[in-house]
C-alpha atoms as a PDB file:
ATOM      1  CA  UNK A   1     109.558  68.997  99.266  1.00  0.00           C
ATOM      2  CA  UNK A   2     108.621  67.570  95.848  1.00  0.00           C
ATOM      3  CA  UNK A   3     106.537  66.701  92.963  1.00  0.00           C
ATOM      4  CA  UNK A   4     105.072  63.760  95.026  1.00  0.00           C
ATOM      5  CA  UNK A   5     106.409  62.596  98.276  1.00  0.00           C
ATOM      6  CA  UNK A   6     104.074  59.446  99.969  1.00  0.00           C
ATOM      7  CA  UNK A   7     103.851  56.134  98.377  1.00  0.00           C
ATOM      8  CA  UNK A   8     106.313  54.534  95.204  1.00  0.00           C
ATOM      9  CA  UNK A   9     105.161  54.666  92.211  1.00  0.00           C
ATOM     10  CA  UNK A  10     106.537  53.320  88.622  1.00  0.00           C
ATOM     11  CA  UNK A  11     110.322  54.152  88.067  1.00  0.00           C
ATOM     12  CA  UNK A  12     110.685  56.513  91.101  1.00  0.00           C
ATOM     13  CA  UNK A  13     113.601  54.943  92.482  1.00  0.00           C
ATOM     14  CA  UNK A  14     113.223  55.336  96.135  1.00  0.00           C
ATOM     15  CA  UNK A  15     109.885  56.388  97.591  1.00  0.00           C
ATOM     16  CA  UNK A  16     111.296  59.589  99.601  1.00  0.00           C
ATOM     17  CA  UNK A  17     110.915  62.005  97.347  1.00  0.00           C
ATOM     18  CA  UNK A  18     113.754  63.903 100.066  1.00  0.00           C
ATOM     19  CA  UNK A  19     116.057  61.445  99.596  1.00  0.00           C
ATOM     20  CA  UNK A  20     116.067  60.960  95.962  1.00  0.00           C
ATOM     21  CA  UNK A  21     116.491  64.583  95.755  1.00  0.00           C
ATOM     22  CA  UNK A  22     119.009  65.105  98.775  1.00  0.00           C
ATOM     23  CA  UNK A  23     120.990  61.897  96.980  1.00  0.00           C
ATOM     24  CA  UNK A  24     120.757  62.672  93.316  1.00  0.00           C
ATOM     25  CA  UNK A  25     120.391  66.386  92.892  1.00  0.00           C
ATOM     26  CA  UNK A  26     116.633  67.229  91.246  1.00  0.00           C
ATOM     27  CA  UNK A  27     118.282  67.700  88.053  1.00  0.00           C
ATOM     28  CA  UNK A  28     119.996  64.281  88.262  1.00  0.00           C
ATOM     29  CA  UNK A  29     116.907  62.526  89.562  1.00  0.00           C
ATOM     30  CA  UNK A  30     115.005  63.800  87.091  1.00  0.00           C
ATOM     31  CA  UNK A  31     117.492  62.439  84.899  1.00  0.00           C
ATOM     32  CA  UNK A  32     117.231  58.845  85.557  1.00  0.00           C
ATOM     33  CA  UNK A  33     113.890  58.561  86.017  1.00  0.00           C
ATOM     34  CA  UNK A  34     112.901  60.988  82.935  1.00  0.00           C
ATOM     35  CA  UNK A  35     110.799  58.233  81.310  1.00  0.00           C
ATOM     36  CA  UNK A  36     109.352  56.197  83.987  1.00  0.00           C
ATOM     37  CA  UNK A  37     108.128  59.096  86.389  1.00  0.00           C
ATOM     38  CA  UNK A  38     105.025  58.929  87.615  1.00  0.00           C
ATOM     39  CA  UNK A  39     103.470  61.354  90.447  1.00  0.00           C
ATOM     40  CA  UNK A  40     101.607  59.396  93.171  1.00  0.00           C
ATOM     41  CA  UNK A  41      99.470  62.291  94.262  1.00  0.00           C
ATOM     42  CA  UNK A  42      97.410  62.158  90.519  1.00  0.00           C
ATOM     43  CA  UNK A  43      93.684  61.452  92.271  1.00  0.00           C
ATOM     44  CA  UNK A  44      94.137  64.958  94.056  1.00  0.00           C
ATOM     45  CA  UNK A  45      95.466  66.661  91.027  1.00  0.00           C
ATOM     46  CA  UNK A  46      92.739  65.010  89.107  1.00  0.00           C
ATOM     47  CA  UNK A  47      89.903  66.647  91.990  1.00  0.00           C
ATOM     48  CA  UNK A  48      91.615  69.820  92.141  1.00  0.00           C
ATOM     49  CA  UNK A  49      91.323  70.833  88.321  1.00  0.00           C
ATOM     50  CA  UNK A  50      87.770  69.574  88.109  1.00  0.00           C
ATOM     51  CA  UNK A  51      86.659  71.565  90.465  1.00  0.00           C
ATOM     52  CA  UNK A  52      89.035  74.434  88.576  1.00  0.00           C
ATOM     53  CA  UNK A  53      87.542  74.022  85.557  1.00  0.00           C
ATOM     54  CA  UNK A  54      84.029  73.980  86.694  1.00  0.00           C
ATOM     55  CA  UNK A  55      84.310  76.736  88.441  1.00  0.00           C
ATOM     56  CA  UNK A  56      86.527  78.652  85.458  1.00  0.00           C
ATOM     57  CA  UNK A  57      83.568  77.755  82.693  1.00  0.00           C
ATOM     58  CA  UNK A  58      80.752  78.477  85.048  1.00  0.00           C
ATOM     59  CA  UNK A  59      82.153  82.141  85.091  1.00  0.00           C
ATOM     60  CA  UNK A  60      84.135  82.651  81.784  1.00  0.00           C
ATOM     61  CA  UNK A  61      81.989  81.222  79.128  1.00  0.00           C
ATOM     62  CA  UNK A  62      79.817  84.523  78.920  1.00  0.00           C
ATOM     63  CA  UNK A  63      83.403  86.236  78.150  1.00  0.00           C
ATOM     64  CA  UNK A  64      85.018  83.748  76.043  1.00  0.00           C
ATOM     65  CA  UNK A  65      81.425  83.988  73.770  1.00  0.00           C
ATOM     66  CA  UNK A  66      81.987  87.825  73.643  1.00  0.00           C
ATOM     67  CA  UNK A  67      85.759  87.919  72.359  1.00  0.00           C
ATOM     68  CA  UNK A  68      84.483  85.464  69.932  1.00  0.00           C
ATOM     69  CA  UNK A  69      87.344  83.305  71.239  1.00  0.00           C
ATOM     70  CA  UNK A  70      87.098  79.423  69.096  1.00  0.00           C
ATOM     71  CA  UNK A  71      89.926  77.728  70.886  1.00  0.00           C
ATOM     72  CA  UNK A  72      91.040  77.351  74.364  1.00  0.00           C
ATOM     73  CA  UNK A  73      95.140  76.784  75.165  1.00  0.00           C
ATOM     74  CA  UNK A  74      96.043  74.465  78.327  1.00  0.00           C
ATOM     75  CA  UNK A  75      99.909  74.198  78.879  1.00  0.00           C
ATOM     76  CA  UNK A  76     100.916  71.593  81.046  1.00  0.00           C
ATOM     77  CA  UNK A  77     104.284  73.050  82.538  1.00  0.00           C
ATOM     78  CA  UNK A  78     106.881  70.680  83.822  1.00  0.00           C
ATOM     79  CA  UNK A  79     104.307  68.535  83.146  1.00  0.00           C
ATOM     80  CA  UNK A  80     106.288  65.347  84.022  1.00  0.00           C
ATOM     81  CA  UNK A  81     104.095  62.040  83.005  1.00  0.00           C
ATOM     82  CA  UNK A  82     101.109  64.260  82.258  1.00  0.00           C
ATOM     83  CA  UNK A  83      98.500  63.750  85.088  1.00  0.00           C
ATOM     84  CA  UNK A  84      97.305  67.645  84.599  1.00  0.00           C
ATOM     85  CA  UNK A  85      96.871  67.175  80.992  1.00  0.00           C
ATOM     86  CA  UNK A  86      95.366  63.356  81.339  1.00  0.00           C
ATOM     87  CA  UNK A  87      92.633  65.079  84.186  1.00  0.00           C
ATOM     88  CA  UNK A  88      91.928  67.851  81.541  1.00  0.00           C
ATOM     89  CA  UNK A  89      91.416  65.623  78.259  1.00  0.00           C
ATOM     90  CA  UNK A  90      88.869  63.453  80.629  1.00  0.00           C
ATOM     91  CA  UNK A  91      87.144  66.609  81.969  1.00  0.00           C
ATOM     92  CA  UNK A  92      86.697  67.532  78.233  1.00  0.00           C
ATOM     93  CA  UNK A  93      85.796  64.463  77.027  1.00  0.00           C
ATOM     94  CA  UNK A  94      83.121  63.631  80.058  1.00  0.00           C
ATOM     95  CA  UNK A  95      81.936  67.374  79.912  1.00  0.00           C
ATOM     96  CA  UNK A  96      80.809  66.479  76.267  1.00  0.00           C
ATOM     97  CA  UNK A  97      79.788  63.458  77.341  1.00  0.00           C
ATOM     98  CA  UNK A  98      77.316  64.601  79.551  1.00  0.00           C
ATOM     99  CA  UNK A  99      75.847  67.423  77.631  1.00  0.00           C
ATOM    100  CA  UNK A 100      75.157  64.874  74.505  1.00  0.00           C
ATOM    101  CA  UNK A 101      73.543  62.602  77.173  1.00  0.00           C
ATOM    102  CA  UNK A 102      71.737  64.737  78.542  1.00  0.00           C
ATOM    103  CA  UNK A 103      70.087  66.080  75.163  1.00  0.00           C
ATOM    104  CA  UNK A 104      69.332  62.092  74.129  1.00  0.00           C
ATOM    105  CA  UNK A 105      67.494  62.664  77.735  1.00  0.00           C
ATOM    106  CA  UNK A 106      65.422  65.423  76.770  1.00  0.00           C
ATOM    107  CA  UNK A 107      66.633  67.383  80.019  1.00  0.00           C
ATOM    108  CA  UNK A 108      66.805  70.841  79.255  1.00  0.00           C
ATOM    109  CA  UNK A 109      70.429  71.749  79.881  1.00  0.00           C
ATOM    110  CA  UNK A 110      70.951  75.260  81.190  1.00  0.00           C
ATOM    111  CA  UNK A 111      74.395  76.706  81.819  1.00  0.00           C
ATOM    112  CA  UNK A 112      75.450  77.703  85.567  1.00  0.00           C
ATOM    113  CA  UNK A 113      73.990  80.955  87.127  1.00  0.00           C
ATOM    114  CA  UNK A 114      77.286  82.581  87.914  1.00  0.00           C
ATOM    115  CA  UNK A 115      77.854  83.644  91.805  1.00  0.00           C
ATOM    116  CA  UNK A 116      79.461  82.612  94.618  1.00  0.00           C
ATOM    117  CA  UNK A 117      79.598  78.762  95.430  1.00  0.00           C
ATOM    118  CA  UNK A 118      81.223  76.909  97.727  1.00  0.00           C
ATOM    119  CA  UNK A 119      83.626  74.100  96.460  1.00  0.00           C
ATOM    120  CA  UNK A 120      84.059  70.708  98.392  1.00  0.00           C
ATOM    121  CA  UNK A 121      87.979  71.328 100.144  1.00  0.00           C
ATOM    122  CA  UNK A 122      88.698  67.529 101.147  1.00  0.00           C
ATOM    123  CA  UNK A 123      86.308  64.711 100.321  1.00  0.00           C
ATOM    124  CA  UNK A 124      83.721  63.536  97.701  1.00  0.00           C
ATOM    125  CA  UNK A 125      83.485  63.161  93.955  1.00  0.00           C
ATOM    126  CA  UNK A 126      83.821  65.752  91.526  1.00  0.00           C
ATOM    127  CA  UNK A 127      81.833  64.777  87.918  1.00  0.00           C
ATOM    128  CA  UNK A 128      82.896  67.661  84.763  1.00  0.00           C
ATOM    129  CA  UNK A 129      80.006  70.110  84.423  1.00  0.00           C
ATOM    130  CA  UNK A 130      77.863  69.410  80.830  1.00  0.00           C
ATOM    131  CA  UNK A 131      79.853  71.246  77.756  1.00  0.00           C
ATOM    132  CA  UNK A 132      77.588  72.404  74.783  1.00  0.00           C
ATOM    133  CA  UNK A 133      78.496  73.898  71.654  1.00  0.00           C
ATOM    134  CA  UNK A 134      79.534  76.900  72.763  1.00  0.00           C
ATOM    135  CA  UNK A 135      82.785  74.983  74.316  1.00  0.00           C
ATOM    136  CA  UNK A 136      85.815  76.004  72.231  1.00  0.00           C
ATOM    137  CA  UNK A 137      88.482  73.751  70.574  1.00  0.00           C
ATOM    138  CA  UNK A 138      90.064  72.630  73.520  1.00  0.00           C
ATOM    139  CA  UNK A 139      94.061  72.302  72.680  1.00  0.00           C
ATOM    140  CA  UNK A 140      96.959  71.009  75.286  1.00  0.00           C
ATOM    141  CA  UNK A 141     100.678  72.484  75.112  1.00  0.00           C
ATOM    142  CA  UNK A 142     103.357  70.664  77.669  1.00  0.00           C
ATOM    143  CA  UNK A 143     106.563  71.063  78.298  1.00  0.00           C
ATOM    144  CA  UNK A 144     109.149  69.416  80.644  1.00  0.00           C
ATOM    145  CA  UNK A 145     113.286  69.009  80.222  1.00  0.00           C
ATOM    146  CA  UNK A 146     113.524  65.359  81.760  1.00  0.00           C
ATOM    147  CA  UNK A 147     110.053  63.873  81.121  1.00  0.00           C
ATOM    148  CA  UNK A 148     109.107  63.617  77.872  1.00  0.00           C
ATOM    149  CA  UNK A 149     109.142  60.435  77.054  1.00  0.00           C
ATOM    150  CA  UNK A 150     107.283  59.548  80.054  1.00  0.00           C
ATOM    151  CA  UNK A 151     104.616  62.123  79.036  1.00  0.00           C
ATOM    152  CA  UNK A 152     104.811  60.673  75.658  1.00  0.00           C
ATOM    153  CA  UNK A 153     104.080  57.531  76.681  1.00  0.00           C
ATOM    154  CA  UNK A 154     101.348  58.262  79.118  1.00  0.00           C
ATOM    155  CA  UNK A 155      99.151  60.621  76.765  1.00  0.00           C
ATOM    156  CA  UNK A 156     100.473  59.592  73.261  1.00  0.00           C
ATOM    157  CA  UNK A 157     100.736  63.860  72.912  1.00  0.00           C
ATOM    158  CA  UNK A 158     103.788  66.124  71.836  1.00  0.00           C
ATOM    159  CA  UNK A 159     106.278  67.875  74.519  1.00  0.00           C
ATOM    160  CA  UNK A 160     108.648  70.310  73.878  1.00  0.00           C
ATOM    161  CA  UNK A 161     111.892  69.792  75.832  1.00  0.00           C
ATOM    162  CA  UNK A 162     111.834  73.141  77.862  1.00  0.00           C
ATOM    163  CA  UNK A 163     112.924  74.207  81.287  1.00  0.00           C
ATOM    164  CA  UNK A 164     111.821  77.118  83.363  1.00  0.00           C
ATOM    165  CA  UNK A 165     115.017  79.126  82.369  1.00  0.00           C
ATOM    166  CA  UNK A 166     113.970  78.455  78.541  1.00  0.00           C
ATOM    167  CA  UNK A 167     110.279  79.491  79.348  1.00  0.00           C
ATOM    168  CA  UNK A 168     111.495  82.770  81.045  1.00  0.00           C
ATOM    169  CA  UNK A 169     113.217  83.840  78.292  1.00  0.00           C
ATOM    170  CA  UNK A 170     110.342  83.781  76.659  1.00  0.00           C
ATOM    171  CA  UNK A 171     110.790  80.146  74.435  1.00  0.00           C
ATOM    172  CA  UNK A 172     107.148  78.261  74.953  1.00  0.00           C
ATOM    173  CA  UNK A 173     106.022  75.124  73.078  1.00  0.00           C
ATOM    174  CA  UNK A 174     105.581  75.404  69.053  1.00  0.00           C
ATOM    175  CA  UNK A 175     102.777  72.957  68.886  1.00  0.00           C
ATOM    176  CA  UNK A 176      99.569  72.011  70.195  1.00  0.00           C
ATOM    177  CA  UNK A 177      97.042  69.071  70.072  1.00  0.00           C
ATOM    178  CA  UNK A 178      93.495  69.059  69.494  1.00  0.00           C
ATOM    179  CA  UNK A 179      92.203  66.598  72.084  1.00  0.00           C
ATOM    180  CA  UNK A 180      88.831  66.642  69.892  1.00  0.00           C
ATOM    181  CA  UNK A 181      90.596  65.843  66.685  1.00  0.00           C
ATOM    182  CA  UNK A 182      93.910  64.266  67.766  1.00  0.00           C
ATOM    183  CA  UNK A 183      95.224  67.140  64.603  1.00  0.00           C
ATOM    184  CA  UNK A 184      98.505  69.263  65.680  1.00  0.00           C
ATOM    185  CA  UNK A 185      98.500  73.053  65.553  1.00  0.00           C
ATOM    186  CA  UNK A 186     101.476  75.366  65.581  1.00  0.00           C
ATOM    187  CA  UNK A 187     101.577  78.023  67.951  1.00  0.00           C
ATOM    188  CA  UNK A 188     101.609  81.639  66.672  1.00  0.00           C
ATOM    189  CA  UNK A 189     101.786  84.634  69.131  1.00  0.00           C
ATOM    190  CA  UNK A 190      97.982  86.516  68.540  1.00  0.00           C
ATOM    191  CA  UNK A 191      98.606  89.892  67.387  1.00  0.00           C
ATOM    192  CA  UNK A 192      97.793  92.009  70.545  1.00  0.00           C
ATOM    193  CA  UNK A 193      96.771  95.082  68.708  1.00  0.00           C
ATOM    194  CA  UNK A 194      93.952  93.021  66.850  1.00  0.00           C
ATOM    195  CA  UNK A 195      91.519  93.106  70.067  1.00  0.00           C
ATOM    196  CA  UNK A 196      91.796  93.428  73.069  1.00  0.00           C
ATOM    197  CA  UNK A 197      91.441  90.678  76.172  1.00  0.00           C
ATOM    198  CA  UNK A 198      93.765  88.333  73.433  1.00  0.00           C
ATOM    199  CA  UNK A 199      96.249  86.169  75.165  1.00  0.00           C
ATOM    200  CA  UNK A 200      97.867  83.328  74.085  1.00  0.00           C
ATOM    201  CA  UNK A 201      97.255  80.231  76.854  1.00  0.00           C
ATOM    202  CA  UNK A 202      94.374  80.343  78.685  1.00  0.00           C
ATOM    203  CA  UNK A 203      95.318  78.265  81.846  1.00  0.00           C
ATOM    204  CA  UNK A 204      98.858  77.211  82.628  1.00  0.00           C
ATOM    205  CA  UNK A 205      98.886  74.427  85.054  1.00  0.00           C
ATOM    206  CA  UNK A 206     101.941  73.586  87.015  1.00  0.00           C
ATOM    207  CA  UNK A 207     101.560  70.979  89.631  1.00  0.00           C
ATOM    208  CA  UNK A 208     104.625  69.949  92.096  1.00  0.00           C
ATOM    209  CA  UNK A 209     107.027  71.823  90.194  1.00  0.00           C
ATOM    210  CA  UNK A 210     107.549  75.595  90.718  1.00  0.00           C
ATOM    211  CA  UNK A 211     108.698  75.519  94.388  1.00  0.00           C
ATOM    212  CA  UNK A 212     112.139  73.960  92.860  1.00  0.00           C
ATOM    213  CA  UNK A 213     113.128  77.156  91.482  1.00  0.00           C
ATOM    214  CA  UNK A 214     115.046  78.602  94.253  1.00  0.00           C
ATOM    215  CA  UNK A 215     116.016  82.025  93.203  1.00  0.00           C
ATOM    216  CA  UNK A 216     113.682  84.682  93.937  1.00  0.00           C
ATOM    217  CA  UNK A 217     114.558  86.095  90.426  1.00  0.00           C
ATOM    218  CA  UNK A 218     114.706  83.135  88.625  1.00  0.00           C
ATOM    219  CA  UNK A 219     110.802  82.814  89.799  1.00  0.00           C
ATOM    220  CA  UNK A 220     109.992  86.330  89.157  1.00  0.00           C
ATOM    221  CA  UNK A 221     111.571  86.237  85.452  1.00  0.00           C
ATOM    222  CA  UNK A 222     109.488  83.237  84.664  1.00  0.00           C
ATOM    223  CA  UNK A 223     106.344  84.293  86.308  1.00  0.00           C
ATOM    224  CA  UNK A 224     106.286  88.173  84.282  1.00  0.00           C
ATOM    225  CA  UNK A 225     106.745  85.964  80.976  1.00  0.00           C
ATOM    226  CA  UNK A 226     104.010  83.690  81.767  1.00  0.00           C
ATOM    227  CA  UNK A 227     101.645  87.021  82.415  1.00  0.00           C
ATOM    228  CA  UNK A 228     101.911  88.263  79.282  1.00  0.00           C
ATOM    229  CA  UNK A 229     100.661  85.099  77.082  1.00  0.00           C
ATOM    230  CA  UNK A 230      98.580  83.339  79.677  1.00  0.00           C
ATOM    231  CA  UNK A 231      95.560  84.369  81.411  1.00  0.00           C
ATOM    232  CA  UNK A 232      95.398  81.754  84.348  1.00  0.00           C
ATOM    233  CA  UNK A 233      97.807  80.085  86.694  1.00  0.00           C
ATOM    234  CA  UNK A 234      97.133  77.382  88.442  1.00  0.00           C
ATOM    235  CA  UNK A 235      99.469  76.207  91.058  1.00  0.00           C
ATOM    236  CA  UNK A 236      99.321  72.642  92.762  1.00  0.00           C
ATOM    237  CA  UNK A 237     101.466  71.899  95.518  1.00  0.00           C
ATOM    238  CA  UNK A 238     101.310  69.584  98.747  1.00  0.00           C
ATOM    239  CA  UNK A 239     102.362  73.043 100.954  1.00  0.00           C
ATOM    240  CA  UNK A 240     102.157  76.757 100.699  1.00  0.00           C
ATOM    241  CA  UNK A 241     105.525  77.096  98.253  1.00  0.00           C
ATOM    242  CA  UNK A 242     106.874  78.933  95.957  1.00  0.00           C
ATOM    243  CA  UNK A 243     105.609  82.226  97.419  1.00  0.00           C
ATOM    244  CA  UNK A 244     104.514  84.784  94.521  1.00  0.00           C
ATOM    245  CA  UNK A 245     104.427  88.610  95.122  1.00  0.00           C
ATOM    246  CA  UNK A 246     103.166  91.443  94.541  1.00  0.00           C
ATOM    247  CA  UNK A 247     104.268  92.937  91.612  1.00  0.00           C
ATOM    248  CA  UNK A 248     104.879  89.593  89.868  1.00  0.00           C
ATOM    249  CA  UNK A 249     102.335  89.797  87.104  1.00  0.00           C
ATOM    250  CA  UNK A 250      99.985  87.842  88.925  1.00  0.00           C
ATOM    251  CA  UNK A 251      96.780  88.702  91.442  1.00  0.00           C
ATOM    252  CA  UNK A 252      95.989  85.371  93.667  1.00  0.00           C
ATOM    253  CA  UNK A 253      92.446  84.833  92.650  1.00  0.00           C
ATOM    254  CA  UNK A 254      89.439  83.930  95.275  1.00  0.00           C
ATOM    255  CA  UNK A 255      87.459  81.415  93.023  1.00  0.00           C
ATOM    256  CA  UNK A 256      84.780  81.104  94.985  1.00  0.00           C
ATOM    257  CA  UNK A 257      83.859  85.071  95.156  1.00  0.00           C
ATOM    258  CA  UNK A 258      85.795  85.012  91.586  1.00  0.00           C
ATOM    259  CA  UNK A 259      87.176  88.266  92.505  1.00  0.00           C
ATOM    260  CA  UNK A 260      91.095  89.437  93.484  1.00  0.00           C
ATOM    261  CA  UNK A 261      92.189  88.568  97.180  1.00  0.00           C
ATOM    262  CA  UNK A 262      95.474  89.227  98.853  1.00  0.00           C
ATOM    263  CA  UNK A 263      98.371  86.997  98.730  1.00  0.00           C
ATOM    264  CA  UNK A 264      98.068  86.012 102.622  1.00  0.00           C
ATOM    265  CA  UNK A 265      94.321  84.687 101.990  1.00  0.00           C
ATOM    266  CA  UNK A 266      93.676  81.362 102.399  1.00  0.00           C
ATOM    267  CA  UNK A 267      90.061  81.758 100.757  1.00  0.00           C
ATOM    268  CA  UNK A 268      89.066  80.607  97.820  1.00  0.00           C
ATOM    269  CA  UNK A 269      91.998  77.582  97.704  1.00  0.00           C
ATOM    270  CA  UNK A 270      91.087  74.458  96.869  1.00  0.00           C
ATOM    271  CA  UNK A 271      92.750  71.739  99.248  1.00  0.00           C
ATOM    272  CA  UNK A 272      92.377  67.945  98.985  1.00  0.00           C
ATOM    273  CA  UNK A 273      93.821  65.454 101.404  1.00  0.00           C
ATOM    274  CA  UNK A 274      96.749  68.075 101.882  1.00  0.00           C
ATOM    275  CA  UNK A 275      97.310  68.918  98.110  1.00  0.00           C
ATOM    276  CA  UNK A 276      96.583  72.298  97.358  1.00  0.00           C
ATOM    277  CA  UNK A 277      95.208  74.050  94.298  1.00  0.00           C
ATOM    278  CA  UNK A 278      96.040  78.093  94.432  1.00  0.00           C
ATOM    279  CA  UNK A 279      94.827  79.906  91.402  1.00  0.00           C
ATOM    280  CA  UNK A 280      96.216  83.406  89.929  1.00  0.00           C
ATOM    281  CA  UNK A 281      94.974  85.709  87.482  1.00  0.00           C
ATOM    282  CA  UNK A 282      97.111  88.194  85.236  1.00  0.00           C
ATOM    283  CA  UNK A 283      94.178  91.245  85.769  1.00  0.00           C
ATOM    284  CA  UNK A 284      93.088  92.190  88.742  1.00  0.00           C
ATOM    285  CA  UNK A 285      89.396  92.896  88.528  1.00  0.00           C
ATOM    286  CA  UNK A 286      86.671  90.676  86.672  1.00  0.00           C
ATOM    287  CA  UNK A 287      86.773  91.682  83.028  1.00  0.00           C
END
């Protein structure tokens, strides 16, 4: 399978995402198309992480307020021409949007009882919840070896040239971008013994990607380095690859009972027109 496998789209050579692979190599494909790749499946990535992030601030801005936390980190891993980070600068920019609108309204804007909900799976349209003031600096990290002019070009943002060996030996991006401010940041390491619940991305997002790591160890070594800066994974794939176990650093994470679930569940997913979001957490019970 691959990072997007039904219609052509802009400098993807063939449309079979099978054959370019099965021709090429992914490493060689990836190659020759490293600056003019673009993902055809980017209205169901876009879906998928608004209803992520909905559902992630609906039931984390009561903790992120406690730990006094001013930023939040999104790293956009193998993020190829960017359509993860492009569908998080608009939910960010539309989320503020909407909360400023709805003041000039006089509507008195309350935040989201958390609880269970239940999340569309296939159809409809998915509008960014209101963000306040109490939304922190949102700041985007990517990283992809072959794509990075491509994502360069798309989002006008930095991109360090990293694979998933480099990443799981423990190398991550030295810079981030304020999408408020447009102003770069370097990246330091928070000092763990400081407080506690302090981790250093808040949501990695890796969409049509991971399954092309084909050792077992090669996925485990970048998965344990990922849970010990980051505090969310989110996975988007078109099947039910790479499979993650126990023991990995990660718990698969029921969104819509926001609680731990085993790897086998299918609940809390998020699937749209056969693209599917799963979500992972590094703890396994609600902090």
């Amino acid at each position: 399978m691959s990072r997007g496998d039904r219609v052509a789209a802009h400098g993807n050579l063939s449309t079979s995402m099978r054959k370019n692979y099965g021709e090429l190599g992914v490493s060689e494909y990836y190659r020759k198309v490293g600056s003019s790749y673009r993902n055809p499946h980017y209205p169901g990535i876009r879906l998928c992480l608004f209803l992520w992030l909905n559902r992630w601030w609906q039931m984390e801005q009561q903790l992120i307020a406690q730990i006094n936390s001013d930023q939040v980190m999104f790293f956009d891993m193998a993020c190829a021409s960017g359509e993860a980070t492009v569908a998080f600068v608009e939910w960010c920019t539309t989320g503020k949007q909407f909360f400023r609108e709805s003041i000039t309204s006089h509507h008195h804007c309350q935040p989201p009882t958390p609880g269970p909900i239940q999340l569309p799976r296939r159809k409809g349209i998915v509008t960014p919840c209101p963000l306040g003031p109490d939304f922190p600096r949102p700041h985007i990290s990517a990283a992809d070896p072959f794509t990075v002019e491509a994502y360069k070009e798309r989002t006008s943002y930095p991109c360090a040239k990293l694979s998933f060996e480099a990443i799981a030996e423990g190398h991550l991006p030295t810079i981030s971008i304020n999408i408020a401010t447009g102003s770069l940041q370097d990246i330091t390491v928070p000092d763990q013994n400081e407080a506690e619940n302090q981790y250093l991305i808040d949501t990695v997002v890796c969409s049509f990607a991971l399954h092309l790591i084909e050792s077992p160890s090669g996925l485990f070594s970048l998965l344990w380095q990922l849970s010990l800066k980051a505090r969310w994974l989110v996975i988007l794939a078109p099947h039910k690859r790479p499979e993650i176990k126990e023991g990995w650093g990660w718990c698969k994470w029921d969104i819509d009972s926001w609680r731990e679930c085993r790897m086998s569940d299918y609940t809390g997913e998020i699937l749209h027109d056969r693209l599917t979001a799963f979500v992972f957490s590094f703890f396994g019970d609600p902090i």
